[in-house]
C-alpha atoms as a PDB file:
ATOM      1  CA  UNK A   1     -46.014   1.139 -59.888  1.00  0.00           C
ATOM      2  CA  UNK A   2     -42.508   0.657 -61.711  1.00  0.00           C
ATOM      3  CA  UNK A   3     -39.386   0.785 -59.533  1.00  0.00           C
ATOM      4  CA  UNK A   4     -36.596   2.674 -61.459  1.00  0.00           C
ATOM      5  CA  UNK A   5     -33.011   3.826 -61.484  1.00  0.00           C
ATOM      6  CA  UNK A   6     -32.150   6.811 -63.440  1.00  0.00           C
ATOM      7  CA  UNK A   7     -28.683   7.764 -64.296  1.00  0.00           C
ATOM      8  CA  UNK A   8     -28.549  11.348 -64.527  1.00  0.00           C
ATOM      9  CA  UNK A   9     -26.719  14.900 -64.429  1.00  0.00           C
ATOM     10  CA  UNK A  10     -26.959  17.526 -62.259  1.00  0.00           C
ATOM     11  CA  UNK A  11     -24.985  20.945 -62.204  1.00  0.00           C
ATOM     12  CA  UNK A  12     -22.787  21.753 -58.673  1.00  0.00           C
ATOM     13  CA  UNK A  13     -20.712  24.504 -57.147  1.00  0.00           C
ATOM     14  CA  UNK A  14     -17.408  24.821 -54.826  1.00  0.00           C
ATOM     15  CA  UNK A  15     -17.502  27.187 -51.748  1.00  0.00           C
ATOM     16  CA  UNK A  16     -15.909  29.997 -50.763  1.00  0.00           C
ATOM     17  CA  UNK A  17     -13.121  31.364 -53.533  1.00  0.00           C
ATOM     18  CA  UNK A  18     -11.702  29.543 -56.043  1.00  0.00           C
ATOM     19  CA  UNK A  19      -8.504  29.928 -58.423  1.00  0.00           C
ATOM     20  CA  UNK A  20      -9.626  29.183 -61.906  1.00  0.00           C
ATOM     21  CA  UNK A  21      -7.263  26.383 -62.387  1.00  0.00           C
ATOM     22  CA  UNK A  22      -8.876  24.963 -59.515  1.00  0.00           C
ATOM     23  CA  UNK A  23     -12.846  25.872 -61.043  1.00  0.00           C
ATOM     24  CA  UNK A  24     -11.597  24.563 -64.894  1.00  0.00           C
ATOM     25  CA  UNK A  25     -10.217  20.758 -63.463  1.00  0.00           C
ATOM     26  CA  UNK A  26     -13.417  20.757 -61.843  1.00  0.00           C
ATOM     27  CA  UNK A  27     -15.849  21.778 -64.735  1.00  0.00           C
ATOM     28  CA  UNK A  28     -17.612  18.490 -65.331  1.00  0.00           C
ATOM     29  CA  UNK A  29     -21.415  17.944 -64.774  1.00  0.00           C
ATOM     30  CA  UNK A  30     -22.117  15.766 -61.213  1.00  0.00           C
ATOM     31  CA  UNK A  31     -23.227  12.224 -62.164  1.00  0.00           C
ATOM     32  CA  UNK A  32     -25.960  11.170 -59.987  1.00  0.00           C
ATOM     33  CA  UNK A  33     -28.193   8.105 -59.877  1.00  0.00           C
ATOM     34  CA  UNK A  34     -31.329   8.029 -58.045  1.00  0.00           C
ATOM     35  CA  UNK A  35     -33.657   4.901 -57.121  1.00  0.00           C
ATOM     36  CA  UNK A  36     -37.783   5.013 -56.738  1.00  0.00           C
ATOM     37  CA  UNK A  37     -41.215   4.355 -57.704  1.00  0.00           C
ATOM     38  CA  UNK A  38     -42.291   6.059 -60.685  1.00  0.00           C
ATOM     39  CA  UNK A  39     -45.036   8.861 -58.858  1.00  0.00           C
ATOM     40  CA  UNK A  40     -45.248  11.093 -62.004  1.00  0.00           C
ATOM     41  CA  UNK A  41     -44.516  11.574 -65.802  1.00  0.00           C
ATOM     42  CA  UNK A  42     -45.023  13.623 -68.026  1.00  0.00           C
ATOM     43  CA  UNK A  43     -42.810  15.255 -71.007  1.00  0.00           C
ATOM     44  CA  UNK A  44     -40.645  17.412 -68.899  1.00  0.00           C
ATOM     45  CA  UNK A  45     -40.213  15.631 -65.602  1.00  0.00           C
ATOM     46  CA  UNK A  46     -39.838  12.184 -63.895  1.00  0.00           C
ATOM     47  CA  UNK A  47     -40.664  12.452 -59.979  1.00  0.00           C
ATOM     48  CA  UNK A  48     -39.537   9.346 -58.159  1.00  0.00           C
ATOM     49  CA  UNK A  49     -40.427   8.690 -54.616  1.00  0.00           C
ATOM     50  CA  UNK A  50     -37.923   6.222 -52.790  1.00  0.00           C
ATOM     51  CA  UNK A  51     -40.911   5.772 -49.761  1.00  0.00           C
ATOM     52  CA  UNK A  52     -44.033   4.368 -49.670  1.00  0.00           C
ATOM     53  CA  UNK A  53     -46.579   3.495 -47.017  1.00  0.00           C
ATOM     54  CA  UNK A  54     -50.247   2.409 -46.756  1.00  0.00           C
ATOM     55  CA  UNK A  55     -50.255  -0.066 -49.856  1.00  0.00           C
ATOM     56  CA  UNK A  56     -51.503  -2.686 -47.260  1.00  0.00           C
ATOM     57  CA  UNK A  57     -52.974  -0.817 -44.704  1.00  0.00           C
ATOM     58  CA  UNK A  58     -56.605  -1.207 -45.696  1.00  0.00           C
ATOM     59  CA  UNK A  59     -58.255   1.999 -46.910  1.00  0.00           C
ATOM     60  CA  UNK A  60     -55.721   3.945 -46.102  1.00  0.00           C
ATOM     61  CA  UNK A  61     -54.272   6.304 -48.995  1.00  0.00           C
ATOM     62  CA  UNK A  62     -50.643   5.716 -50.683  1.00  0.00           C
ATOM     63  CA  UNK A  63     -47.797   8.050 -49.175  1.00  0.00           C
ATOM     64  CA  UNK A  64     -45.066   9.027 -50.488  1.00  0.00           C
ATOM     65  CA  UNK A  65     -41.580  10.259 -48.651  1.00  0.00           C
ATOM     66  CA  UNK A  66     -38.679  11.910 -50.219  1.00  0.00           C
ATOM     67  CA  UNK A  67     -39.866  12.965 -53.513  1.00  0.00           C
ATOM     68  CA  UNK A  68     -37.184  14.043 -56.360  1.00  0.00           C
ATOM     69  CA  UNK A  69     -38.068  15.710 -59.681  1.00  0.00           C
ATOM     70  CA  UNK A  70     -35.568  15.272 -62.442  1.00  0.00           C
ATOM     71  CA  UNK A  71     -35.770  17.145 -65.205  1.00  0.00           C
ATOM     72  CA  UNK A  72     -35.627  14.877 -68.671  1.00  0.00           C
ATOM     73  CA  UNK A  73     -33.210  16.524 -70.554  1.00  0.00           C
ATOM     74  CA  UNK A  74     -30.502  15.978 -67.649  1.00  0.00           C
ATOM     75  CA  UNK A  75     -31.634  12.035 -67.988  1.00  0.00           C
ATOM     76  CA  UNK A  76     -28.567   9.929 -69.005  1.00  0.00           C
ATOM     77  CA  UNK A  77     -30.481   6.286 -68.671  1.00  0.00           C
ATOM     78  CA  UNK A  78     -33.485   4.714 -66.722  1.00  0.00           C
ATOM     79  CA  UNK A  79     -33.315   1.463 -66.010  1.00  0.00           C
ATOM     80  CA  UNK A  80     -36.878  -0.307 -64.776  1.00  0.00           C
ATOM     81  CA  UNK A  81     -36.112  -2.792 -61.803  1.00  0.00           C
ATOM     82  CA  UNK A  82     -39.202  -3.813 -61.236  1.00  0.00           C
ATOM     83  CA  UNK A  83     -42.561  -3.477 -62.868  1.00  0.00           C
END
């Protein structure tokens, strides 16, 4: 399994009411970055999974904790730290 780190961009909102001076200084997408093993791929979607367990546990099955799904298009750069 590959361990990456994927720069991306993810949309966000304020609570409660807002001037719109205050929403238009604040009209940026939210940079994120996001480290895990590389559970899924296909042309849409990357899901990474930042915990395992059971890879040395005999015959017990690979789990996986804390899944995230990021869409590709909202992928900035991935960056493989370990294959």
């Amino acid at each position: 399994m590959k361990l990456l780190m994927i720069e991306w961009v993810d949309s966000h909102s304020s609570r409660g009411w807002q001037d719109f001076e205050t929403i238009e200084n604040s009209a940026e997408a939210l940079y994120c970055q996001s480290v895990g093993w590389l559970a899924a791929e296909n042309k849409d979607v990357v899901s990474l999974v930042p915990h395992i367990a059971g890879e040395r546990n005999g015959n017990q099955k690979l789990q996986g904790c804390g899944d995230l799904t990021i869409p590709k298009r909202a992928i900035i750069k991935t960056t493989v730290l370990k294959k």
